[in-house]
N, C-alpha and C. Protein backbone atom coordinates (compact mmCIF):
# COMPACT_ATOMS: atom_id res chain seq x y z
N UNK A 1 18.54 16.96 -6.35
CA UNK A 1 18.07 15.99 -7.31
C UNK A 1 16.64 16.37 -7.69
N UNK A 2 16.34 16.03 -8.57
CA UNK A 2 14.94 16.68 -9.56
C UNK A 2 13.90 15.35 -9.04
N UNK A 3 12.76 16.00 -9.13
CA UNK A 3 11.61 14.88 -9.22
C UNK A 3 11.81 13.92 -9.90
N UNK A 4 12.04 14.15 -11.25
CA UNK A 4 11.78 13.43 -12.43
C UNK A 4 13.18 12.81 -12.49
N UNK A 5 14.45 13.06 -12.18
CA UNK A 5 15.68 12.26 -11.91
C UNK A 5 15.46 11.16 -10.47
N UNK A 6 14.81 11.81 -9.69
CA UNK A 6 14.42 10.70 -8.54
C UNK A 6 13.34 9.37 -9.01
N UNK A 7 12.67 9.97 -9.58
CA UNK A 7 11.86 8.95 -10.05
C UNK A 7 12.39 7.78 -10.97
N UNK A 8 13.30 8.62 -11.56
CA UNK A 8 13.83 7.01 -12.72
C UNK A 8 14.84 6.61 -11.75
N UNK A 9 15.36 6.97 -11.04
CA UNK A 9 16.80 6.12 -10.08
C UNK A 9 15.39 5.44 -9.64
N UNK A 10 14.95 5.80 -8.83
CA UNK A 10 13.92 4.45 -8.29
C UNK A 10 13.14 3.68 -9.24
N UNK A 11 12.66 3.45 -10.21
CA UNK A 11 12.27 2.73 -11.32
C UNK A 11 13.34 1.79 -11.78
N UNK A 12 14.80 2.51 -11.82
CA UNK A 12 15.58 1.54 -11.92
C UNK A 12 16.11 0.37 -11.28
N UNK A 13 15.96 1.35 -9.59
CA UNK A 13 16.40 0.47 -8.44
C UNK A 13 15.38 -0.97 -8.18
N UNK A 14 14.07 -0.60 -8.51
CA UNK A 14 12.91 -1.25 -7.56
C UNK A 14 11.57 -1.93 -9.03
N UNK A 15 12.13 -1.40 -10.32
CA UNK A 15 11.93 -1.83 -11.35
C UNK A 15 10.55 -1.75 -11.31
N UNK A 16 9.89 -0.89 -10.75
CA UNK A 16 8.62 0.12 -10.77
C UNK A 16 8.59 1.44 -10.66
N UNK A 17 7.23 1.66 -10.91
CA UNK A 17 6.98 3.20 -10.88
C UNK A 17 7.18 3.59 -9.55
N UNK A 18 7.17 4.90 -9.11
CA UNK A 18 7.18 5.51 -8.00
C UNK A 18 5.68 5.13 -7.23
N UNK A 19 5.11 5.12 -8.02
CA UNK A 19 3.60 5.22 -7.26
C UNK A 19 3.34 4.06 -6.82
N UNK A 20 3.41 2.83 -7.37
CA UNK A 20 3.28 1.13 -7.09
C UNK A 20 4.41 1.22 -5.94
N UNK A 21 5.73 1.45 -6.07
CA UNK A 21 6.53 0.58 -4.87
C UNK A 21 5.61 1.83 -3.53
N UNK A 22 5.47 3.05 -3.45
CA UNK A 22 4.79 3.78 -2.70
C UNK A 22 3.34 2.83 -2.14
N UNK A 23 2.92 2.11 -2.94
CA UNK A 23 1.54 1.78 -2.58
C UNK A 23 2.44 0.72 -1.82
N UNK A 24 2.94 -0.23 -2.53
CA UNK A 24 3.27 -1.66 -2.37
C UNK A 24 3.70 -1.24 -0.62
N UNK A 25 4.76 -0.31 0.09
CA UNK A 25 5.03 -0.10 1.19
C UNK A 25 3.78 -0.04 2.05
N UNK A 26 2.94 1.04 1.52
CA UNK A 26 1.66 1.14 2.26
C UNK A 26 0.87 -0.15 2.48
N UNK A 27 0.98 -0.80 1.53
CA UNK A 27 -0.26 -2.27 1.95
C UNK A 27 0.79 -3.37 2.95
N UNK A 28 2.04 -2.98 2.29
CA UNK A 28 2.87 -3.80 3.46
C UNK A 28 2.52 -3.84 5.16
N UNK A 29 2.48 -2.17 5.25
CA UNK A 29 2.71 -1.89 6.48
C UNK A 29 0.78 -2.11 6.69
N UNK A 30 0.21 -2.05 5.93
CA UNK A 30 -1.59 -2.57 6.42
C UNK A 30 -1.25 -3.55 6.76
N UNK A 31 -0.48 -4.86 6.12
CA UNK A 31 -0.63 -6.33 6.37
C UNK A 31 -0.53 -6.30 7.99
N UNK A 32 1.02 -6.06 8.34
CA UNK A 32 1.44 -5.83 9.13
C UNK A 32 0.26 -5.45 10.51
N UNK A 33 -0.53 -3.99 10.52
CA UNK A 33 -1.63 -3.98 11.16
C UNK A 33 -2.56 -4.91 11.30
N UNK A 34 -3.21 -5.54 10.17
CA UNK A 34 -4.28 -6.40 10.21
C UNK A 34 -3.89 -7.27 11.05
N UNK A 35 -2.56 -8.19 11.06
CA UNK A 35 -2.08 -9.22 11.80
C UNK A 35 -2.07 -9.00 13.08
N UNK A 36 -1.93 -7.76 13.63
CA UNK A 36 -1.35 -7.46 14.86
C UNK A 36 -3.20 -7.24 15.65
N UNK A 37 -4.07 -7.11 14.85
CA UNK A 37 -5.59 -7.10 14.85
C UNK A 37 -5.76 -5.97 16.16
N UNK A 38 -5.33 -4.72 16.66
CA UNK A 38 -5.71 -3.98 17.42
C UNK A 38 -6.64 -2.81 16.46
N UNK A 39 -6.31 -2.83 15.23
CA UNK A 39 -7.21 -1.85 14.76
C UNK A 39 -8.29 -2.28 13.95
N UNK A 40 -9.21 -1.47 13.42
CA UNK A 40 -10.36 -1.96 12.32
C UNK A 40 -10.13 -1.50 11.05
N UNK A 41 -10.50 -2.23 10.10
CA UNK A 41 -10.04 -1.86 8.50
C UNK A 41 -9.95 -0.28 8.43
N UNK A 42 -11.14 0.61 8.74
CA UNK A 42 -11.38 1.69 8.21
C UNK A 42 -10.23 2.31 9.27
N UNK A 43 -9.70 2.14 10.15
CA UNK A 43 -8.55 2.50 10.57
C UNK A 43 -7.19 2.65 10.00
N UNK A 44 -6.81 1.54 9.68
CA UNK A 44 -5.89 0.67 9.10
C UNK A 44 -5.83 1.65 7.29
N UNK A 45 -7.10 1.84 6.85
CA UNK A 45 -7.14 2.00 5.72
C UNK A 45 -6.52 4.31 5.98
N UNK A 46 -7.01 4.31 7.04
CA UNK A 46 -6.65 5.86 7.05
C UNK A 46 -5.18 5.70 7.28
N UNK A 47 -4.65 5.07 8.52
CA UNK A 47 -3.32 4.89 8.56
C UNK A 47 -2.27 4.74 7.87
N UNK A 48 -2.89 3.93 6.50
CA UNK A 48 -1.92 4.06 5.82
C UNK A 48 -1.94 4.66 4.64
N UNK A 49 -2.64 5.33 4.47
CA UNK A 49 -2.87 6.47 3.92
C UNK A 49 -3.93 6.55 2.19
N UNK A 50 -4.90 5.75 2.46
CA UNK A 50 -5.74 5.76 1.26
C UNK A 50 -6.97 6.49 1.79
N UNK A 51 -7.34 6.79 0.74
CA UNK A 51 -8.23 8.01 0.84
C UNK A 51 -9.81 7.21 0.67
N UNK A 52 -9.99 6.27 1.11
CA UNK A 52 -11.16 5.68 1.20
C UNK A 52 -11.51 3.89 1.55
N UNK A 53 -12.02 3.61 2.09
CA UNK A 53 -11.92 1.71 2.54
C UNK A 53 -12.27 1.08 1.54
N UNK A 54 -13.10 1.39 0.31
CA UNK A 54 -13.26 1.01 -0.87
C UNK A 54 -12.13 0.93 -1.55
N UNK A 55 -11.06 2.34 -1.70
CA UNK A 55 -10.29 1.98 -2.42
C UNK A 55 -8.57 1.12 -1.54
N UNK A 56 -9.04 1.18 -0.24
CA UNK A 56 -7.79 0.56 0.09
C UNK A 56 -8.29 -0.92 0.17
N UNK A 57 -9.57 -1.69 0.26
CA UNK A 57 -9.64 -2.98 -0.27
C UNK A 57 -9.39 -3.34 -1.55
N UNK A 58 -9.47 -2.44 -2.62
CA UNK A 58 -9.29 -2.91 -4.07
C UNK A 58 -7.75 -3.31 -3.96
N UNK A 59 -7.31 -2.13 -4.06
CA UNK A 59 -5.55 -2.39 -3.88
C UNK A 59 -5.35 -3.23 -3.03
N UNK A 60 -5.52 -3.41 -1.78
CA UNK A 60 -5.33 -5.18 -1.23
C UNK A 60 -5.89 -6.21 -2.07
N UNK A 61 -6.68 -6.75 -2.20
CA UNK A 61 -7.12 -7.59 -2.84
C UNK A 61 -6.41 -7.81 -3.99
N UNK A 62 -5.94 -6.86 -4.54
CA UNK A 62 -5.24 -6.97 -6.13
C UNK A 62 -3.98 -6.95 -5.97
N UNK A 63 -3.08 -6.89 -4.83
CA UNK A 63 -1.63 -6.94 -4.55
C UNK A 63 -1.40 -8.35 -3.56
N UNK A 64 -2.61 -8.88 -3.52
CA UNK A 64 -2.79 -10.27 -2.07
C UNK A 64 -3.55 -10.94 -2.40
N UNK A 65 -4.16 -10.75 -3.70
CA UNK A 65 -5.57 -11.80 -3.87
C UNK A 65 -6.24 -12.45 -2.88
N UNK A 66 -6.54 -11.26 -2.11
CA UNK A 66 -7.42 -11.71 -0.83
C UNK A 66 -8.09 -10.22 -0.08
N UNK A 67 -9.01 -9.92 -0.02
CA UNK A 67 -9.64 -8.86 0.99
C UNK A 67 -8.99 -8.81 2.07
N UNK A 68 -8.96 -7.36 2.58
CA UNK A 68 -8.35 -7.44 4.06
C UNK A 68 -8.63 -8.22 4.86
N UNK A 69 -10.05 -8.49 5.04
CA UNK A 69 -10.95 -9.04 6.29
C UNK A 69 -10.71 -10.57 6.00
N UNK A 70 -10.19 -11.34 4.79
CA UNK A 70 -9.78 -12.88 4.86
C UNK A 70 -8.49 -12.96 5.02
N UNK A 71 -7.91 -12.04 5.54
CA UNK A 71 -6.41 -12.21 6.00
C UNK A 71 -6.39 -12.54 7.32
């Protein structure tokens, strides 16, 4: 199967882009950490794979309308 054929079966399936339901999993599985509170944001933020704590609070905040740290 092709990139670009994988990508629209999942757009169709999940009625997003590849990149949003990809994020949307990743902040899932942050929530998930934060709750369980053994790690620290900038942890949490490598773990799940954003490339900076700046930008993995934006994307929380804007998928939770809430900062990590008021969760």
């Amino acid at each position: 199967m092709s990139r670009t054929h994988l990508h629209r079966k999942l757009k169709a399936l999940t009625d997003q882009p590849i990149t949003d339901f990809v994020r949307s999993i990743r902040l899932q599985k942050a929530l998930e950490l934060i709750r369980e509170g053994k790690l620290n944001m900038s942890e949490i933020s490598y773990q799940t794979g954003f490339s900076s704590l700046s930008h993995f609070s934006r994307s929380f905040k804007k998928a939770y309308g809430k900062s990590p740290s008021e969760v």
